[in-house]
Protein backbone atom coordinates (compact mmCIF):
# COMPACT_ATOMS: atom_id res chain seq x y z
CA UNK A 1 72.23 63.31 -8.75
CA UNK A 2 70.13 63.60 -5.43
CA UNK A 3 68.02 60.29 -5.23
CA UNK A 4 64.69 62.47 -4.59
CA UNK A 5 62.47 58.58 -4.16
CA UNK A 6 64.81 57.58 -1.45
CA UNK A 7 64.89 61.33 0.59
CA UNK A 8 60.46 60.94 -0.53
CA UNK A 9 60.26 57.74 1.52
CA UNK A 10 62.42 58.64 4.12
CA UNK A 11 60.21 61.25 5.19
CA UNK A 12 56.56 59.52 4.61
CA UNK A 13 54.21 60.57 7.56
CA UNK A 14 51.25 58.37 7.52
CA UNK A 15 48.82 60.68 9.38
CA UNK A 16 49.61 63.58 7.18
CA UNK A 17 49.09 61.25 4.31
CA UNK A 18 45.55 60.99 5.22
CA UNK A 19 45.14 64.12 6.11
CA UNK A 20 46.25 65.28 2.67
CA UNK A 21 44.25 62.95 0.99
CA UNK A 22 41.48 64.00 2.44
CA UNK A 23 41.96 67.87 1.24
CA UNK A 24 43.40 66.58 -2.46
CA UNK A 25 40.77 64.51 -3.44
CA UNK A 26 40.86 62.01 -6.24
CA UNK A 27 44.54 61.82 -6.31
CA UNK A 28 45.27 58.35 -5.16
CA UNK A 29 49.92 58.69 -5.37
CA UNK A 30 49.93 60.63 -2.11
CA UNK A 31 52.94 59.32 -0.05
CA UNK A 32 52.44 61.78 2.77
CA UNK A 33 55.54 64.07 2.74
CA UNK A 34 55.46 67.46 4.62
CA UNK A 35 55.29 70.62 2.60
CA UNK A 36 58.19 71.62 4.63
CA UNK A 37 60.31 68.81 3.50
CA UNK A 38 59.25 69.05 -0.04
CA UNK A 39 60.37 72.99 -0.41
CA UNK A 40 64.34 71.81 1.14
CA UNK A 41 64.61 69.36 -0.85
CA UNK A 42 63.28 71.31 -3.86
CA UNK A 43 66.04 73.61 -2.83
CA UNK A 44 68.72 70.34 -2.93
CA UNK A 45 67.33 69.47 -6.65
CA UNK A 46 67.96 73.27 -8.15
CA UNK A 47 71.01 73.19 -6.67
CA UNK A 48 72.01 70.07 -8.59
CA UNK A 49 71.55 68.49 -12.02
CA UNK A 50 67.73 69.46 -11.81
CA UNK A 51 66.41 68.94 -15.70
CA UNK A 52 67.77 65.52 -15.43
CA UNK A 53 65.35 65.61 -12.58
CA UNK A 54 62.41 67.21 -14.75
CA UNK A 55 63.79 64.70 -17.39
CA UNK A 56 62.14 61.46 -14.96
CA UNK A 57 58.47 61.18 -14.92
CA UNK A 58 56.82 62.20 -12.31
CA UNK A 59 55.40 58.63 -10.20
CA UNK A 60 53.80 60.48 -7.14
CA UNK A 61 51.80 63.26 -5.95
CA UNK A 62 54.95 64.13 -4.48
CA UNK A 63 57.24 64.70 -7.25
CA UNK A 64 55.15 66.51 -9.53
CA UNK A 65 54.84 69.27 -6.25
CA UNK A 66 58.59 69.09 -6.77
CA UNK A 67 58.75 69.39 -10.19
CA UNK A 68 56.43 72.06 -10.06
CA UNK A 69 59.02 74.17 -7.03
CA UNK A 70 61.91 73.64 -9.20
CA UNK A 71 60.11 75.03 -12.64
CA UNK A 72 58.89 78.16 -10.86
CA UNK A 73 61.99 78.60 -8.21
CA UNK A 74 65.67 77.39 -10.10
CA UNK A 75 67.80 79.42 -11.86
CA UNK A 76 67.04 79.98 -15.57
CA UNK A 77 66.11 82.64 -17.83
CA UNK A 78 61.86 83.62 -18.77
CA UNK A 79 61.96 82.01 -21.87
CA UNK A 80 63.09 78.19 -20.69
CA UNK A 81 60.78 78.76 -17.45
CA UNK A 82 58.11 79.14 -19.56
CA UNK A 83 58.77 76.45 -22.14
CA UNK A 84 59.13 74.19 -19.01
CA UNK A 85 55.72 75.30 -17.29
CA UNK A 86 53.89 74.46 -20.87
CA UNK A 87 55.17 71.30 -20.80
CA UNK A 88 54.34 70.76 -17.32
CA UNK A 89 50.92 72.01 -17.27
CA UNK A 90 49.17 68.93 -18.52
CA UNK A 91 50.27 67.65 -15.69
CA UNK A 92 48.14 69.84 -13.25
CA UNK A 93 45.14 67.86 -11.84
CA UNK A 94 44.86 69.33 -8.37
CA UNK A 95 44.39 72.18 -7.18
CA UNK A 96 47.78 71.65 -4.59
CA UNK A 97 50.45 71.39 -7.35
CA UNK A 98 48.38 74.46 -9.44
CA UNK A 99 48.88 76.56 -5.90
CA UNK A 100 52.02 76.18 -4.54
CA UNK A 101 53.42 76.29 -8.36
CA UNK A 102 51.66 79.65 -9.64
CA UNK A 103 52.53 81.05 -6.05
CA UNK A 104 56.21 80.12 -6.65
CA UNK A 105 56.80 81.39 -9.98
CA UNK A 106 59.27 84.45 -10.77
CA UNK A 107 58.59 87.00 -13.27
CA UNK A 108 59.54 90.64 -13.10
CA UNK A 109 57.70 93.36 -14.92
CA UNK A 110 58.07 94.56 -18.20
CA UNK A 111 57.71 92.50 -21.63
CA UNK A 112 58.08 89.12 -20.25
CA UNK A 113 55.06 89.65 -17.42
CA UNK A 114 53.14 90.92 -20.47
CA UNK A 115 54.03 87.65 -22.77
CA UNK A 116 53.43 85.65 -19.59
CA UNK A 117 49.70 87.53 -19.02
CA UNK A 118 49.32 85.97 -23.20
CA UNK A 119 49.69 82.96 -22.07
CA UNK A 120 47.09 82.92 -19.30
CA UNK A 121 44.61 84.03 -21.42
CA UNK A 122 45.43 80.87 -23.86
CA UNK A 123 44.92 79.29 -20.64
CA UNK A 124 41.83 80.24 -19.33
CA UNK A 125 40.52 80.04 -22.84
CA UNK A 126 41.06 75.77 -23.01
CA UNK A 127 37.96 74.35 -21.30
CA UNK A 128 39.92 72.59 -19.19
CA UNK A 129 39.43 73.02 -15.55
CA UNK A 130 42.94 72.83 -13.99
CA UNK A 131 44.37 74.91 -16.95
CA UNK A 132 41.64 77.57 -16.21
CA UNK A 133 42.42 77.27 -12.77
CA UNK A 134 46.32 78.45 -13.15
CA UNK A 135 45.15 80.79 -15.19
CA UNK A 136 42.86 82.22 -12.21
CA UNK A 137 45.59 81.65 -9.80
CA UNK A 138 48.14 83.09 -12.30
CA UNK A 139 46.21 86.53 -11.96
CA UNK A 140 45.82 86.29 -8.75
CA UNK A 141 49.93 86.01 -7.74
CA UNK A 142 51.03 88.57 -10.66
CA UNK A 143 48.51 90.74 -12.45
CA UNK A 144 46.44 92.59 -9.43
CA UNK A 145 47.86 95.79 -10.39
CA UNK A 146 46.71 98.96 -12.04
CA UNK A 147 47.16 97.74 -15.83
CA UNK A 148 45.51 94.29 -15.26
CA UNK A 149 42.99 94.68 -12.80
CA UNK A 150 40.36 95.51 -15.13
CA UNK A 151 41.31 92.81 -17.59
CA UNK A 152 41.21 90.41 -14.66
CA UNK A 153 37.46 91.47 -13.67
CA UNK A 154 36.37 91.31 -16.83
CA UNK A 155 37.71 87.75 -17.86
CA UNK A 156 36.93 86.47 -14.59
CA UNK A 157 33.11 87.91 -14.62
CA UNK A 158 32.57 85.83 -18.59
CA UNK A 159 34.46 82.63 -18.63
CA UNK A 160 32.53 79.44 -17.50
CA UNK A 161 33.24 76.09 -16.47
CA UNK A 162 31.49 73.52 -14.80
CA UNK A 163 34.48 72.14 -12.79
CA UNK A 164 34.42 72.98 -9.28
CA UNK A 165 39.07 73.45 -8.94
CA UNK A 166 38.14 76.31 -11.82
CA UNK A 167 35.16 77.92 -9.69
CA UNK A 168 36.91 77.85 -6.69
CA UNK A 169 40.24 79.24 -8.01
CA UNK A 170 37.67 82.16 -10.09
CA UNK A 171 36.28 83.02 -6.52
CA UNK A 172 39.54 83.11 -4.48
CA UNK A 173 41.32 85.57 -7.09
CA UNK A 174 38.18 87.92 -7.32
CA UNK A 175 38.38 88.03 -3.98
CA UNK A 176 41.54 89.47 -3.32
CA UNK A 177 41.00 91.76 -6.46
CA UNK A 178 37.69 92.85 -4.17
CA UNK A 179 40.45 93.59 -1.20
CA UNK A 180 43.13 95.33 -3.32
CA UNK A 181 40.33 97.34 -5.63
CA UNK A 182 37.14 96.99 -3.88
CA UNK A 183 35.62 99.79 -6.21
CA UNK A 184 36.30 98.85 -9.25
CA UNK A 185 35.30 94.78 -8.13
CA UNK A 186 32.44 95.47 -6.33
CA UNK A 187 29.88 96.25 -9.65
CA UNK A 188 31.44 93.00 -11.52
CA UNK A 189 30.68 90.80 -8.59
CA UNK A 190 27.11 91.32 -9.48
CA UNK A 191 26.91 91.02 -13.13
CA UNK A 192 24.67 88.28 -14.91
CA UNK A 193 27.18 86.92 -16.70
CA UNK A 194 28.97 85.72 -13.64
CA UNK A 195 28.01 82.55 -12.37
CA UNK A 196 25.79 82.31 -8.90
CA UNK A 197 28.27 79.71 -7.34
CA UNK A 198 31.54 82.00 -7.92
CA UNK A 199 29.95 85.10 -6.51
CA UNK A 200 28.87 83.51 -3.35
CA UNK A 201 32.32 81.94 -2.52
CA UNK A 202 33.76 84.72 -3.69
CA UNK A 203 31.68 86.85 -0.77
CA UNK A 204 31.97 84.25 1.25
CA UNK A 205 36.34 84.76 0.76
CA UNK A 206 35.71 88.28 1.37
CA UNK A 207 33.59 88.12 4.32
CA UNK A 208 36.04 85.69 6.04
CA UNK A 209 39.11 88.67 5.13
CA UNK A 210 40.38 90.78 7.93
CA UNK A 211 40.73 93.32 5.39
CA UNK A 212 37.78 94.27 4.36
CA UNK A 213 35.52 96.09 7.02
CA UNK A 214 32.13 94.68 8.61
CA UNK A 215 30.27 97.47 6.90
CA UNK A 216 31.57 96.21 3.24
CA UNK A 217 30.81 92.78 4.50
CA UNK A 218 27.23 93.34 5.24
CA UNK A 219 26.64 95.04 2.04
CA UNK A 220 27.46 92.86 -0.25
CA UNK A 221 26.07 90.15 1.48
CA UNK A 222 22.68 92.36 1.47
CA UNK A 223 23.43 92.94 -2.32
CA UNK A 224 23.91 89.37 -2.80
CA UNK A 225 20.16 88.40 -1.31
CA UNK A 226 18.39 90.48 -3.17
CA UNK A 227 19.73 89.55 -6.70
């Protein structure tokens, strides 16, 4: 079995340490290990014996990014990836390991994208902020199509939470539903019953896109001032 806290010190960089820190606040295990370095030796780990690695507790930042590239990336049917990512999910508290493991995982359409689409809605149902925040992200990765969009919209526009990783993560997935289906987003940006700070980052996301033009920009920022 790869000794993943021996190749995790081995590769420490002190200045990105801070750095990181700095962007992943209020997580204090940060040992300051490249993103890089963390995806190869993900790719080591699935390659090996890795549910004795999933097995260990996780004792750094570090590891549970690991943990959360081999749940979403190693070989194993839809059924024990998703038993694994509800055990794992607790164990979300920033919005780094909710990214980088909801941008990883693998699921093809068909019944089990549908069954995975169930459980984000338990998700963004909890309360909790970095549940509702994979949720958000969740959508974001796999369901901006044709047969979720509106689903997405809808949800996104009605469920509240005071936590800022939830708002955030709300704002960056209506976003890109604004760039994929700007008509159908553009009226739910401006509902009541979506909160003031997720619209404006969410503007401020799409104003910052090379997607969208200048005269959509200027719009909705004109829509957004006269509320």
């Amino acid at each position: 079995m790869i000794d993943v806290k021996k190749e995790l010190t081995e590769n420490i960089d002190p200045g990105y340490r801070e750095f990181h820190a700095k962007i992943v606040p209020g997580t204090d295990d940060i040992l300051g290990v490249r993103m890089p370095v963390l995806r190869r030796l993900a790719k080591k780990i699935c390659g090996d014996d890795w549910m004795s690695f999933l097995d260990e507790p996780a004792g750094c930042h570090e590891e549970r990014m690991l943990k959360a590239l081999v749940i979403a990336n190693a070989k194993m049917g839809f059924d024990e990836r998703l038993g694994l990512t509800k055990m794992f999910v607790p164990e979300v508290r920033n919005w780094a390991v909710c990214d980088i493991f909801c941008g990883d995982w693998k699921v093809k359409n068909g019944p089990d994208k549908e069954i995975l689409w169930d459980y984000c809605l338990d998700l963004i149902d909890t309360k909790d902020e970095f549940e509702m925040r994979i949720s958000a992200v969740m959508m974001l990765n796999h369901f901006l199509d044709d047969e979720h969009i509106d689903d997405v919209l809808k949800i996104l526009t009605n469920r509240h939470h005071d936590g800022y990783y939830y708002r955030m993560g709300a704002a960056w997935t209506l976003s890109y539903c604004y760039i994929k289906y700007p008509k159908r987003t553009e009226p739910m940006l401006f509902l009541d019953s979506l909160d003031d700070d997720i619209r404006n980052k969410a503007i401020q996301k799409i104003s910052d896109s090379f997607r969208v033009s200048t005269e959509d920009k200027k719009r909705l920022k004109a829509k957004n001032k006269i509320r």
